[in-house]
C-alpha atoms as a PDB file:
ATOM      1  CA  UNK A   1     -11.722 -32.081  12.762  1.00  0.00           C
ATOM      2  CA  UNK A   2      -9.941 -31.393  16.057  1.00  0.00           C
ATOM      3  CA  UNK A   3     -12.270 -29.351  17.506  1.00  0.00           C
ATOM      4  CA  UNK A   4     -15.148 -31.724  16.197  1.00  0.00           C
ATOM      5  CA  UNK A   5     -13.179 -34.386  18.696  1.00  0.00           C
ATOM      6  CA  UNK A   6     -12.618 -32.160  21.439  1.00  0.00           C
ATOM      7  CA  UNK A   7     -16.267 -31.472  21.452  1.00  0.00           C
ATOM      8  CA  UNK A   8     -17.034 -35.084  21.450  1.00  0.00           C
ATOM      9  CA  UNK A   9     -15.438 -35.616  24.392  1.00  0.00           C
ATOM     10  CA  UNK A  10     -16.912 -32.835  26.853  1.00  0.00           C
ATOM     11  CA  UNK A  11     -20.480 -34.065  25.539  1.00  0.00           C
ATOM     12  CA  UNK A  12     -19.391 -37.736  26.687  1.00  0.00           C
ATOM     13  CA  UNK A  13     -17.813 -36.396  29.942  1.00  0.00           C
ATOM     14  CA  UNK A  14     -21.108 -34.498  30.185  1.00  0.00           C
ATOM     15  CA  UNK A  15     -22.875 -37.908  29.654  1.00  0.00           C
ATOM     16  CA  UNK A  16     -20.949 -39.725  32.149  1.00  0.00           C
ATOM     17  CA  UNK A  17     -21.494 -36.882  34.894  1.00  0.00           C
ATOM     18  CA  UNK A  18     -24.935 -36.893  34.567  1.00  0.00           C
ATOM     19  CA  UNK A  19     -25.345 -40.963  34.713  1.00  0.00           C
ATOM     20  CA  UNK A  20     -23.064 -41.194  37.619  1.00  0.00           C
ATOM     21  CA  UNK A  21     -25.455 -38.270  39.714  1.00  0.00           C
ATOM     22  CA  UNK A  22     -28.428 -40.224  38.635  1.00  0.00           C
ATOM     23  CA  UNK A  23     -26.846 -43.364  40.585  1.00  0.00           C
ATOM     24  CA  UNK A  24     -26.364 -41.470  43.353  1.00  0.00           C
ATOM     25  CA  UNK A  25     -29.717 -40.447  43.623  1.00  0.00           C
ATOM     26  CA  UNK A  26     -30.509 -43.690  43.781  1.00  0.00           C
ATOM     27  CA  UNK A  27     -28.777 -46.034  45.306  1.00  0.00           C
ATOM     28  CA  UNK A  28     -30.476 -49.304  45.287  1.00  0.00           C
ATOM     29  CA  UNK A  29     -30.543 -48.834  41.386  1.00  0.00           C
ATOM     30  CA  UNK A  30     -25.989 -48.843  42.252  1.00  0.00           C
ATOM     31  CA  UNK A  31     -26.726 -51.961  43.842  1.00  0.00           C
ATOM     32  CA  UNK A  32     -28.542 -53.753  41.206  1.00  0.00           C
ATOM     33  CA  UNK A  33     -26.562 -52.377  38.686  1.00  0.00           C
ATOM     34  CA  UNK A  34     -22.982 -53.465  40.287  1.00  0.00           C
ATOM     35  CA  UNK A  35     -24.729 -56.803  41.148  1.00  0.00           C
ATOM     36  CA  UNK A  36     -25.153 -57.363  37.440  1.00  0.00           C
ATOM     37  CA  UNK A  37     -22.291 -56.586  36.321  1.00  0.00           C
ATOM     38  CA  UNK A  38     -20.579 -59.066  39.378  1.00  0.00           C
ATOM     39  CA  UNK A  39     -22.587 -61.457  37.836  1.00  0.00           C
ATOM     40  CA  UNK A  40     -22.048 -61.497  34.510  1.00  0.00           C
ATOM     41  CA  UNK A  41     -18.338 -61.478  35.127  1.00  0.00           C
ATOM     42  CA  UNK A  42     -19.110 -64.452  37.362  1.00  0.00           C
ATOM     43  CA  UNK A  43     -21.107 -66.414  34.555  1.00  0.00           C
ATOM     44  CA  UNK A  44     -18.076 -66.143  32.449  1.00  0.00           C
ATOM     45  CA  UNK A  45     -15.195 -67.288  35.415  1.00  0.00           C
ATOM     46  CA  UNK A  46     -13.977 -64.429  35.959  1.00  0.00           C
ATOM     47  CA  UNK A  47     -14.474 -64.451  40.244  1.00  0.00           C
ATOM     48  CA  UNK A  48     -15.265 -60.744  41.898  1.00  0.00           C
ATOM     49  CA  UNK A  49     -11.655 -60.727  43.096  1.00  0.00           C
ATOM     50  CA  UNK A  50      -9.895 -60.944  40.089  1.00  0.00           C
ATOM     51  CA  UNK A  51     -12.790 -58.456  38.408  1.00  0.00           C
ATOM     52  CA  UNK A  52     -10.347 -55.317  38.850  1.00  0.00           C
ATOM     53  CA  UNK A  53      -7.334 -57.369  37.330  1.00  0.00           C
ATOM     54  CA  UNK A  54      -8.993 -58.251  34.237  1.00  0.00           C
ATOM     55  CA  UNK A  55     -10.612 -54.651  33.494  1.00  0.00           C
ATOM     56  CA  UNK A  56      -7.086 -53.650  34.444  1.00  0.00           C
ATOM     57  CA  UNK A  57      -5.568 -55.787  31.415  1.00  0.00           C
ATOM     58  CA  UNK A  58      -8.045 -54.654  28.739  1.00  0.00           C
ATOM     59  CA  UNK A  59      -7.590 -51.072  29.685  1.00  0.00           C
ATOM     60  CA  UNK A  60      -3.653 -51.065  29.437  1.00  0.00           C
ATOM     61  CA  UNK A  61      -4.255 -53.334  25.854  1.00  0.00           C
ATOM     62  CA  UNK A  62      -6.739 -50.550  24.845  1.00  0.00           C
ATOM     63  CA  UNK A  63      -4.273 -47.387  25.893  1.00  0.00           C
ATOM     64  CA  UNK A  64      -1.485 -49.585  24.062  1.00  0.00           C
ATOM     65  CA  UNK A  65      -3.514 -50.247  20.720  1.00  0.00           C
ATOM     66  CA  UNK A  66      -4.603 -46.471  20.605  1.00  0.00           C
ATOM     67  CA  UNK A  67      -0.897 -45.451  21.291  1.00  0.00           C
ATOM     68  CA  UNK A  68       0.112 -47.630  18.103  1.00  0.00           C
ATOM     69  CA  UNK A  69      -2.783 -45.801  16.034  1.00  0.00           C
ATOM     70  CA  UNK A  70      -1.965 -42.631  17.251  1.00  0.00           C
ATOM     71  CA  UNK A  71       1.772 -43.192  15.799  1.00  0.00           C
ATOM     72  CA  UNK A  72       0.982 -44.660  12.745  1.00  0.00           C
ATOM     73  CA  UNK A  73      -1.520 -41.987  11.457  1.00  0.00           C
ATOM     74  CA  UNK A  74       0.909 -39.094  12.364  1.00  0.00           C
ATOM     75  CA  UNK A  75       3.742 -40.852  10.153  1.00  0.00           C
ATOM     76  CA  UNK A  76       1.116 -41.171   7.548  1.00  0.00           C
ATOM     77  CA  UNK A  77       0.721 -37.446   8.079  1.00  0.00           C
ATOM     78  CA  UNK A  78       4.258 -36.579   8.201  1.00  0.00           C
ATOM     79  CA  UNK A  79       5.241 -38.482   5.521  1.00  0.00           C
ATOM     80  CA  UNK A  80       2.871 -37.003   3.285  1.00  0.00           C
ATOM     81  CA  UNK A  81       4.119 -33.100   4.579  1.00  0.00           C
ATOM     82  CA  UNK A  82       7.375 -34.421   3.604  1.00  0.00           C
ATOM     83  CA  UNK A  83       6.497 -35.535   0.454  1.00  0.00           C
ATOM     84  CA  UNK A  84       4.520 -32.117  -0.405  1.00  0.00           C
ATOM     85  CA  UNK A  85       8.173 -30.136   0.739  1.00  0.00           C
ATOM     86  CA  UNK A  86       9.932 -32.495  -1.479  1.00  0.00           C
ATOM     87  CA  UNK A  87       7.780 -31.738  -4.570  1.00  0.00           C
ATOM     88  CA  UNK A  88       7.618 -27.955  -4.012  1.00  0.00           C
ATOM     89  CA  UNK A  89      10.996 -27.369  -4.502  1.00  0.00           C
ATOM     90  CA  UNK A  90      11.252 -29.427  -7.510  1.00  0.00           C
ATOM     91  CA  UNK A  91       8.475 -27.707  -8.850  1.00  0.00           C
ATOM     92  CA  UNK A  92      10.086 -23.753  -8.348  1.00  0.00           C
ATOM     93  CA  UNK A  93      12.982 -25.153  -9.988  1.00  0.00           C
ATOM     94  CA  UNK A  94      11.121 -26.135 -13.047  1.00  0.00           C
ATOM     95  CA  UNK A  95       9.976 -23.190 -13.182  1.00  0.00           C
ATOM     96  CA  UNK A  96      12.841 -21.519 -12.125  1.00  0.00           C
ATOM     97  CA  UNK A  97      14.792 -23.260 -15.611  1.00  0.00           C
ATOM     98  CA  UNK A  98      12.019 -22.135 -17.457  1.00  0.00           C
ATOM     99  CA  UNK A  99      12.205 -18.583 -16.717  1.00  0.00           C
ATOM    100  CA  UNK A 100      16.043 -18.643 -17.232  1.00  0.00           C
ATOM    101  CA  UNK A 101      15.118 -20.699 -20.974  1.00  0.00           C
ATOM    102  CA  UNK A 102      12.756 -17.945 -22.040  1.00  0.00           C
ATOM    103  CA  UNK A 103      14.890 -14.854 -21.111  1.00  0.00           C
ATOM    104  CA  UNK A 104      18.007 -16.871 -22.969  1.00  0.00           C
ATOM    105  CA  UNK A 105      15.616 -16.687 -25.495  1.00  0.00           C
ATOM    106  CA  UNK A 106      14.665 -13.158 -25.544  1.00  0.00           C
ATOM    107  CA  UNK A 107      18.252 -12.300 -25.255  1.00  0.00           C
ATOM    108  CA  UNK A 108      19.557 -14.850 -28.291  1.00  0.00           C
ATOM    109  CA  UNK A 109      16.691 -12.668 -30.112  1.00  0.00           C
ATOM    110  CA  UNK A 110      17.728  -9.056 -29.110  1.00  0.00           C
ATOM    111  CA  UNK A 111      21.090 -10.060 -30.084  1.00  0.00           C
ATOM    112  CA  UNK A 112      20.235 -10.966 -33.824  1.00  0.00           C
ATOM    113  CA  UNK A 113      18.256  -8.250 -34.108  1.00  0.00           C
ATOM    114  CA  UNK A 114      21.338  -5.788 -33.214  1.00  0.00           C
ATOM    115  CA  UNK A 115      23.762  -8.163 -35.263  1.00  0.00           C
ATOM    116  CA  UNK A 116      20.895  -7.518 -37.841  1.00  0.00           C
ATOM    117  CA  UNK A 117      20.665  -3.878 -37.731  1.00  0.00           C
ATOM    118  CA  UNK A 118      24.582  -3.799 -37.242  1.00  0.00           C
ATOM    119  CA  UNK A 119      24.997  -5.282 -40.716  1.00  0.00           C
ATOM    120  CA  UNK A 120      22.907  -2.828 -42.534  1.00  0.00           C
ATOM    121  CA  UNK A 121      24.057   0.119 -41.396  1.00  0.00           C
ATOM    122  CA  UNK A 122      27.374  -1.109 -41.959  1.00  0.00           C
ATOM    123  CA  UNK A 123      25.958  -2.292 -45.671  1.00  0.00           C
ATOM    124  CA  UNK A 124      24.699   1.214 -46.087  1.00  0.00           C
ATOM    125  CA  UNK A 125      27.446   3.347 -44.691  1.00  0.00           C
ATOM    126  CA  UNK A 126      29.613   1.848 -46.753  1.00  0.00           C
ATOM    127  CA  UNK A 127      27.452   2.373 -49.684  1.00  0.00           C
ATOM    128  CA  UNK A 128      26.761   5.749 -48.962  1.00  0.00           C
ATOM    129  CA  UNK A 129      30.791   6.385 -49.634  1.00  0.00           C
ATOM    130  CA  UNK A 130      30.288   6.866 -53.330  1.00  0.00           C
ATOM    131  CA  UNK A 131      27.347   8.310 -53.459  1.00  0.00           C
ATOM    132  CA  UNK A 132      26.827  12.218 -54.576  1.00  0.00           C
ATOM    133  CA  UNK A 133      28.029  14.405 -51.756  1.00  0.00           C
ATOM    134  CA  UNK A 134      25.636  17.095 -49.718  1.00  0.00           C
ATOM    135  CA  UNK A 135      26.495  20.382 -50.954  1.00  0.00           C
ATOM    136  CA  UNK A 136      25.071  24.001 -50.941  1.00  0.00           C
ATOM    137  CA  UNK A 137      25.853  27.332 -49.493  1.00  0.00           C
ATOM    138  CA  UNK A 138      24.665  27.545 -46.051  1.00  0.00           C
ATOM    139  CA  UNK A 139      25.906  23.717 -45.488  1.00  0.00           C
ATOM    140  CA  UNK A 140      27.928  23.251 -42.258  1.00  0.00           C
ATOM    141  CA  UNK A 141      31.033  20.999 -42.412  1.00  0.00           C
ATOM    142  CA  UNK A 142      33.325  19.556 -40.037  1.00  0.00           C
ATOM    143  CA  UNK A 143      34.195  17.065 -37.228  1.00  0.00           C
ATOM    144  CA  UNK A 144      30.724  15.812 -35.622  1.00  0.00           C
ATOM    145  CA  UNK A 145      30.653  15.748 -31.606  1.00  0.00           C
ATOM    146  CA  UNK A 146      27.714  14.668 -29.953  1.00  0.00           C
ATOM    147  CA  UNK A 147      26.994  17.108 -27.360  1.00  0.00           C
ATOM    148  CA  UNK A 148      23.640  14.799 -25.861  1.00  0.00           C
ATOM    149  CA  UNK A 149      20.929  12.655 -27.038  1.00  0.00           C
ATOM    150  CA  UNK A 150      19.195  14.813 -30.392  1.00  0.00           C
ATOM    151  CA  UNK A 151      22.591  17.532 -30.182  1.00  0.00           C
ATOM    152  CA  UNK A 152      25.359  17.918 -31.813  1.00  0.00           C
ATOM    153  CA  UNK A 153      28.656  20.571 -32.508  1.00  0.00           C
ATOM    154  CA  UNK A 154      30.100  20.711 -35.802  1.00  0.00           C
ATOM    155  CA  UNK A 155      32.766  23.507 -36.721  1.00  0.00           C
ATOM    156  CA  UNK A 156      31.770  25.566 -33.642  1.00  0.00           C
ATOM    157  CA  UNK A 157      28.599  25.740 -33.766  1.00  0.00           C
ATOM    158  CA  UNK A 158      25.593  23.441 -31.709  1.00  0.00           C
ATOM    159  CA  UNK A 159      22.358  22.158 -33.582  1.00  0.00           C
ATOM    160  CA  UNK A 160      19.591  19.764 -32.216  1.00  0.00           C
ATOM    161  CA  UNK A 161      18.456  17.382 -34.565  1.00  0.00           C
ATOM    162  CA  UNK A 162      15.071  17.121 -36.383  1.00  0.00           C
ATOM    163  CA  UNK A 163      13.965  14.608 -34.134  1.00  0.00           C
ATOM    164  CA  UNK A 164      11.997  13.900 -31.286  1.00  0.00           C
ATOM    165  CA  UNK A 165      14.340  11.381 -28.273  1.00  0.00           C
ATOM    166  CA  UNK A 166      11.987   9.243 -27.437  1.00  0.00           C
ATOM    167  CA  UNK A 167      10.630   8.832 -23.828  1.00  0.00           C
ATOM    168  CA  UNK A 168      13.474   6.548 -21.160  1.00  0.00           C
ATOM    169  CA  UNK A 169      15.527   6.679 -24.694  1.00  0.00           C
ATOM    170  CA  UNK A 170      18.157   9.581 -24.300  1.00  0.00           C
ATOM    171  CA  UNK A 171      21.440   6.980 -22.574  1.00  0.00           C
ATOM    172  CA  UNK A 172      20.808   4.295 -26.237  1.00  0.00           C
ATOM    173  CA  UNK A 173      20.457   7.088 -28.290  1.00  0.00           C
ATOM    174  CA  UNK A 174      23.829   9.143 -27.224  1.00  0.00           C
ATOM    175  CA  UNK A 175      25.524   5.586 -26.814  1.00  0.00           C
ATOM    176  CA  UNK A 176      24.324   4.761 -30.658  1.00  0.00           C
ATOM    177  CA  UNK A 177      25.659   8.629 -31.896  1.00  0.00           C
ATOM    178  CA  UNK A 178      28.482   8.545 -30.248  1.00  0.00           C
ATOM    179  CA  UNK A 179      29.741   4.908 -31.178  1.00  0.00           C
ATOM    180  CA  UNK A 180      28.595   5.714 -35.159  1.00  0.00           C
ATOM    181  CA  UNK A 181      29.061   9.281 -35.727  1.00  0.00           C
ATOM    182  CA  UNK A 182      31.463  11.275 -32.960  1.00  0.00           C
ATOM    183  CA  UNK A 183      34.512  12.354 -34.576  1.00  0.00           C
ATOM    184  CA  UNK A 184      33.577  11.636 -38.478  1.00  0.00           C
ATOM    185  CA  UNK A 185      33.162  14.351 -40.653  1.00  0.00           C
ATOM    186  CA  UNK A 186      30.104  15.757 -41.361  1.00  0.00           C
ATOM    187  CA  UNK A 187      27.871  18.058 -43.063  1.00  0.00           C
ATOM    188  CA  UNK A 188      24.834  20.166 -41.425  1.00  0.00           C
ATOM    189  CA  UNK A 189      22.192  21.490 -43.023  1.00  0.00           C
ATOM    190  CA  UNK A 190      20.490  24.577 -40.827  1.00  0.00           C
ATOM    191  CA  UNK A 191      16.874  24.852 -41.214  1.00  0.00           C
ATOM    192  CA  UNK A 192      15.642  27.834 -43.041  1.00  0.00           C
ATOM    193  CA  UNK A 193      12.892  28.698 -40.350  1.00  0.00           C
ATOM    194  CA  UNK A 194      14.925  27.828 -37.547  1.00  0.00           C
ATOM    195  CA  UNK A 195      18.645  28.086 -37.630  1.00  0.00           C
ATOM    196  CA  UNK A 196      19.224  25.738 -34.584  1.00  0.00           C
ATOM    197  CA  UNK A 197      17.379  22.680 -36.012  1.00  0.00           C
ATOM    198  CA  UNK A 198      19.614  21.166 -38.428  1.00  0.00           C
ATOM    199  CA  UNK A 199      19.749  17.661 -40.805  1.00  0.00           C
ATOM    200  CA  UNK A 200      23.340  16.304 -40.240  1.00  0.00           C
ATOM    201  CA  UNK A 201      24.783  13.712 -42.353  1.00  0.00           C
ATOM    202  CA  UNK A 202      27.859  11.944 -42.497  1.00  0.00           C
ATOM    203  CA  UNK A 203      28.475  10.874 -45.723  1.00  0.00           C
ATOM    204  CA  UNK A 204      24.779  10.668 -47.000  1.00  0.00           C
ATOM    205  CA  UNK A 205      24.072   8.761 -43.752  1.00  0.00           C
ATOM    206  CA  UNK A 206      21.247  11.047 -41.588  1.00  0.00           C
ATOM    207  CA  UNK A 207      21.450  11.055 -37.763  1.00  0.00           C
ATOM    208  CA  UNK A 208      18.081  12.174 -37.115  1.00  0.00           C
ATOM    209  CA  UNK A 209      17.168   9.270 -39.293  1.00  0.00           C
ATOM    210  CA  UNK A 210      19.352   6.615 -37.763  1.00  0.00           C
ATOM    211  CA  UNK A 211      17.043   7.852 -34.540  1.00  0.00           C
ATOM    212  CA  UNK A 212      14.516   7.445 -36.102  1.00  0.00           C
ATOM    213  CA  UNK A 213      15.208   3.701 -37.838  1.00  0.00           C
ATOM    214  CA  UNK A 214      16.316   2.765 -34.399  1.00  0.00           C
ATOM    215  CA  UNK A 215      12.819   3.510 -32.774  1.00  0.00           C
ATOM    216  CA  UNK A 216      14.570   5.966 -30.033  1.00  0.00           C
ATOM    217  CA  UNK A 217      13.450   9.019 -32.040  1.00  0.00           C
ATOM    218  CA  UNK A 218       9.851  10.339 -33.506  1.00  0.00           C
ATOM    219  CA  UNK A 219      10.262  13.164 -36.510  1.00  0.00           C
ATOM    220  CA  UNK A 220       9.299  16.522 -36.364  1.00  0.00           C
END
């Protein structure tokens, strides 16, 4: 739009250029022309003296009235700049509070589920108290210490689990065997093809298969 106005005004400067040459070409056309114009001022009282006055007037009234539109259309612009600043920020902080609602949500959520799964192991561990205890000849007993994620000691000797950690799981899965099972007693039972894989259990309670029931371990 501006440079649709700019451009209107070099093609009327151009205009006005090329009229005024022409006049001065030819001079006698000047004359009639400024005669004319004399005149019709004349015909409605307006004497030649008092010609420049009067064109004087309109042209300050004109500037003036111009001035006045100028102003008022760039409030009407500012205002509505302001108005579009006032409205973004209310708008990022809608969704702002509903970002913030959802992850409350997602948290509430992941927090039931653990409270869930919390309450049946709980259930079950204390279940598995009185159950038949894991016995045989090449069992392993003792204190359980978790060595990583998928290893444990028991009576002096290391075993990794029959499980697979899964991938960016290894920190939750030590946390979860060393908060349930470090320290307890526990039984081991070595694998008969390979001695260094073993099934521990304390109680009846598997820690592979807590691993596993936890989704941060895959079987072998």
């Amino acid at each position: 739009m501006l440079s649709r106005y700019i451009g209107g005004i070099i093609e009327l400067t151009k205009d006005a250029l090329r009229l005024m040459f022409y006049f001065l070409k030819r001079p006698h056309y000047t004359a009639a022309v400024l005669l004319l114009i004399i005149g019709i001022f004349y015909l409605n009282g307006i004497p030649p003296q008092e010609i420049s006055g009067f064109l004087s007037g309109k042209w300050q009234a004109f500037v003036e009235n111009r001035k006045q539109t100028f102003r008022e259309d760039m409030q009407i612009i500012s205002g509505h700049f302001s108005q579009s600043e006032e409205q973004k920020p209310v708008e990022n902080k809608e969704v702002e509070q509903q970002l913030q609602m959802q992850k409350q949500i997602e948290e509430a959520q992941s927090y039931q589920q653990r409270i869930k799964e919390e309450e049946n192991w709980k259930t079950a561990f204390e279940e598995a108290r009185g159950m038949v205890e894991i016995s045989g000849e090449n069992v392993v007993e003792g204190v359980l210490s978790v060595v990583s994620a998928g290893e444990i000691r028991l009576n002096g000797q290391t075993f990794l689990l029959k499980a697979r950690i899964r991938p960016g799981k290894a920190g939750d899965a030590y946390q979860q065997m060393k908060s349930r099972f470090d320290g307890r007693q526990a039984k081991c039972v070595p694998d008969k093809d390979d001695s260094k894989y073993a099934e521990c259990f304390v109680g009846v309670l598997g820690v592979s298969e807590m691993l596993i029931d936890f989704n941060l371990a895959d079987p072998l």
